[in-house]
PDB file of N, CA and C in Angstrom:
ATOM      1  N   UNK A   1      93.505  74.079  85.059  1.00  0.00           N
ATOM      2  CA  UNK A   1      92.331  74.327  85.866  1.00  0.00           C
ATOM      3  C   UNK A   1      92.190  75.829  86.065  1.00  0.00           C
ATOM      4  N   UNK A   2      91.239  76.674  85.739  1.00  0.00           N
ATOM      5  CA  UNK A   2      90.740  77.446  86.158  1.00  0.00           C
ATOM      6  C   UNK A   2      90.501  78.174  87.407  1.00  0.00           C
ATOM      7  N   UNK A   3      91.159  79.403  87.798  1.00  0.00           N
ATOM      8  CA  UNK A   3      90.737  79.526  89.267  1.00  0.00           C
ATOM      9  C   UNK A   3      90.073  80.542  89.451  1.00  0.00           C
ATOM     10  N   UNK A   4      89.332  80.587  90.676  1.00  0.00           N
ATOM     11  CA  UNK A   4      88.167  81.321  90.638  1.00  0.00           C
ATOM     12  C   UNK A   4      88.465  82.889  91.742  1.00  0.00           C
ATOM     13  N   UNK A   5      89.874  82.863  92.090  1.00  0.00           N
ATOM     14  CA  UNK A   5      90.408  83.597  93.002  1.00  0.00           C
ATOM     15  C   UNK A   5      90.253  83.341  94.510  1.00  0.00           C
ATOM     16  N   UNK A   6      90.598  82.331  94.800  1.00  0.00           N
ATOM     17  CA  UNK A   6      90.433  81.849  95.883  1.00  0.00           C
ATOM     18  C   UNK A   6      91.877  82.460  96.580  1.00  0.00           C
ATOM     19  N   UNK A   7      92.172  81.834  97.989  1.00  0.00           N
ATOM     20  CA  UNK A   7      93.730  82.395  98.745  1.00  0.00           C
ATOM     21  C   UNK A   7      94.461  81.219  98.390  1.00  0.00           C
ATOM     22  N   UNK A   8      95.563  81.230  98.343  1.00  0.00           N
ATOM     23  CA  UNK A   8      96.832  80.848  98.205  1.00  0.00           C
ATOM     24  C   UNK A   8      97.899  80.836  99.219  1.00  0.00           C
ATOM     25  N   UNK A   9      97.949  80.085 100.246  1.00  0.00           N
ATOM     26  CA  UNK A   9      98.991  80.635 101.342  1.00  0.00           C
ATOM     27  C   UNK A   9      99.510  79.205 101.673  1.00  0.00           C
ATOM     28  N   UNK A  10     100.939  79.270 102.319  1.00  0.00           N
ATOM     29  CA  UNK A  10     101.727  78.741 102.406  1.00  0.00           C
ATOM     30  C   UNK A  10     102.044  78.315 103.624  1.00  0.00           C
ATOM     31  N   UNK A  11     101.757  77.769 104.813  1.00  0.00           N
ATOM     32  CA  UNK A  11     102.432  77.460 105.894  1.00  0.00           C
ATOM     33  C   UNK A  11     102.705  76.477 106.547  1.00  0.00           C
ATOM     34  N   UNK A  12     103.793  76.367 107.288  1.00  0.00           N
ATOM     35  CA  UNK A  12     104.867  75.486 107.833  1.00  0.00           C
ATOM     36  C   UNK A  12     104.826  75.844 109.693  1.00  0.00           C
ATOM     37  N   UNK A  13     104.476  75.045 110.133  1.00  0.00           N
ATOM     38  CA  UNK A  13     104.437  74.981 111.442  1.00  0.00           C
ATOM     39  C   UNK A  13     103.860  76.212 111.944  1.00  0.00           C
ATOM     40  N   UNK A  14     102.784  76.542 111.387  1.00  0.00           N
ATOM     41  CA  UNK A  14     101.627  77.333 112.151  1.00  0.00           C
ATOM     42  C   UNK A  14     102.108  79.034 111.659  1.00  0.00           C
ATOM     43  N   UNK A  15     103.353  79.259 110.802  1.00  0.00           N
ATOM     44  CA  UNK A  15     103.865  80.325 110.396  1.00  0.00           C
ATOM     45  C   UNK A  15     103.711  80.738 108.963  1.00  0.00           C
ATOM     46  N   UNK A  16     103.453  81.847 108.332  1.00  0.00           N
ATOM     47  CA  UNK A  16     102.777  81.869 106.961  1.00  0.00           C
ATOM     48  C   UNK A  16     104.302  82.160 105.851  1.00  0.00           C
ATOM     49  N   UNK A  17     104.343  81.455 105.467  1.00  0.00           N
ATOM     50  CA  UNK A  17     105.872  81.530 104.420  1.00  0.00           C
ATOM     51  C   UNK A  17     105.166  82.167 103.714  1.00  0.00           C
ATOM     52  N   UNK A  18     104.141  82.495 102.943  1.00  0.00           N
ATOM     53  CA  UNK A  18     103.929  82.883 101.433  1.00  0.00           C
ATOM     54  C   UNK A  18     102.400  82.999 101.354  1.00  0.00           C
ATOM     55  N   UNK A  19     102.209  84.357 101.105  1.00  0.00           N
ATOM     56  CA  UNK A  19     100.478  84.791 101.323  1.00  0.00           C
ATOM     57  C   UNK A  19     100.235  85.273  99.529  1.00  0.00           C
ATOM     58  N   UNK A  20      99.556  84.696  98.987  1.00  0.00           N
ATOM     59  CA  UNK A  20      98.807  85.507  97.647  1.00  0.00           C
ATOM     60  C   UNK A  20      98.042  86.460  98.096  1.00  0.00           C
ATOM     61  N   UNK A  21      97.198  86.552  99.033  1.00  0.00           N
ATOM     62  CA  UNK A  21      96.777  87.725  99.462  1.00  0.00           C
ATOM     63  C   UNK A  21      97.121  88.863 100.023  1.00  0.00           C
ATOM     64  N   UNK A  22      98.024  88.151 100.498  1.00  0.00           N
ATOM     65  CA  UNK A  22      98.709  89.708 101.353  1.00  0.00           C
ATOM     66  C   UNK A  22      99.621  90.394 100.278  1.00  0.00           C
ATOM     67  N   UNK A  23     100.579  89.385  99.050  1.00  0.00           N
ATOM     68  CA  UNK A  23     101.531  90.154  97.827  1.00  0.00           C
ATOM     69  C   UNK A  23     100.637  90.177  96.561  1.00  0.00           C
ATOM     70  N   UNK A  24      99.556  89.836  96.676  1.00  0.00           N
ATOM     71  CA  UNK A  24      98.481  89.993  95.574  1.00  0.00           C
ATOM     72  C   UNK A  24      99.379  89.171  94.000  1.00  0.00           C
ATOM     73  N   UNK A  25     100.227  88.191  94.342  1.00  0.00           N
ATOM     74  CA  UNK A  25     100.504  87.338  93.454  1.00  0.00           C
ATOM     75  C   UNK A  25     101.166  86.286  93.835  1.00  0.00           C
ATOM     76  N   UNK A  26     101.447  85.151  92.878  1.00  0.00           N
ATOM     77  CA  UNK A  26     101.734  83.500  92.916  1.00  0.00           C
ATOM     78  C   UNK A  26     103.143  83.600  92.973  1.00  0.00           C
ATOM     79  N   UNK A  27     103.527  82.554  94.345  1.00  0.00           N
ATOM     80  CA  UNK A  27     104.715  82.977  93.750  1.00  0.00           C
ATOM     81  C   UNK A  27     106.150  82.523  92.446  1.00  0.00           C
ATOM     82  N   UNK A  28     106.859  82.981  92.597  1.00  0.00           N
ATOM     83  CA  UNK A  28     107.598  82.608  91.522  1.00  0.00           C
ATOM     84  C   UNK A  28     108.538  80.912  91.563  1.00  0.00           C
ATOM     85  N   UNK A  29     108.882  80.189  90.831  1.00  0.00           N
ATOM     86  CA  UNK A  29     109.302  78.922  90.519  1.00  0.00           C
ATOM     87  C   UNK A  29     110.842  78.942  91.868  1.00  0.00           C
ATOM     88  N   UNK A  30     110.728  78.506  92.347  1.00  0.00           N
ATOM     89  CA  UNK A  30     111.722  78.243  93.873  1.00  0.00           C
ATOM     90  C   UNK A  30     112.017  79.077  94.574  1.00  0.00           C
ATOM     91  N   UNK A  31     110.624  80.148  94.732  1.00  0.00           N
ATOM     92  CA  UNK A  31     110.890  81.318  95.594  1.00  0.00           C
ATOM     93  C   UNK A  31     109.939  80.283  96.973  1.00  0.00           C
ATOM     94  N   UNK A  32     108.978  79.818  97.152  1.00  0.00           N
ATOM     95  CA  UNK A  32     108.592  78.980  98.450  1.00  0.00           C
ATOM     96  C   UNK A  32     109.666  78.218  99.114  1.00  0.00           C
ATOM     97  N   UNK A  33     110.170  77.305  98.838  1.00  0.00           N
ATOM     98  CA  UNK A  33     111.529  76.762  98.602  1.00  0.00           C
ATOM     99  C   UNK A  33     112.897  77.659  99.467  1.00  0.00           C
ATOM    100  N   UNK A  34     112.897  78.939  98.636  1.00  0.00           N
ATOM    101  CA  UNK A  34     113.601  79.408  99.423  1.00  0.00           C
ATOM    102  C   UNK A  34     113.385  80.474 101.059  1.00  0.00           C
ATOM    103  N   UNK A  35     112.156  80.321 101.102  1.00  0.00           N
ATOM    104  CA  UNK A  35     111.626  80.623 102.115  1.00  0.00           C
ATOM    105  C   UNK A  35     111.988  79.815 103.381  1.00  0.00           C
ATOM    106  N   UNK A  36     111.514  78.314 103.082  1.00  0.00           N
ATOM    107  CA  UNK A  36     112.089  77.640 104.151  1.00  0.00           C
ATOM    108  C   UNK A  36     113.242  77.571 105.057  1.00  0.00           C
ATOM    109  N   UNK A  37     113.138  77.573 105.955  1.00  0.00           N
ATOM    110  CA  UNK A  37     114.255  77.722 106.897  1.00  0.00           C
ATOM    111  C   UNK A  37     115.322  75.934 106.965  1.00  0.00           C
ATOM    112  N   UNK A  38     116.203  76.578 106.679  1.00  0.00           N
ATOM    113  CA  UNK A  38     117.357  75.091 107.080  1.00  0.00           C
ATOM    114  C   UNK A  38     116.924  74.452 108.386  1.00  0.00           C
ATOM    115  N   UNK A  39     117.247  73.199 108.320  1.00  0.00           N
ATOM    116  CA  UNK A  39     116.841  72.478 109.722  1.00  0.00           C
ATOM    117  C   UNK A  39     118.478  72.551 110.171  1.00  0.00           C
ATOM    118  N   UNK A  40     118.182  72.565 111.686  1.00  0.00           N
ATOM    119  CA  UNK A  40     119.539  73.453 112.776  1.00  0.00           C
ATOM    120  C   UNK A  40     120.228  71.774 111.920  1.00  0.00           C
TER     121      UNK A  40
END
């Protein structure tokens, strides 16, 4: 699919893990993933 440059962002309980706009790219294959925080 084709994209037309739309945003790309990522978030988890109201907090932004991962902005395409703000790093001006996608991110990489288990970099979201490792963003997440462990549950306590």
């Amino acid at each position: 699919m084709k994209g037309s440059g739309g945003i790309f962002d990522v978030v988890l309980d109201g907090k932004t893990l991962f902005s395409k706009h703000e790093t001006g790219r996608f991110p990489e294959p288990g970099e979201v993933l490792g963003l997440i925080p462990a549950a306590p």
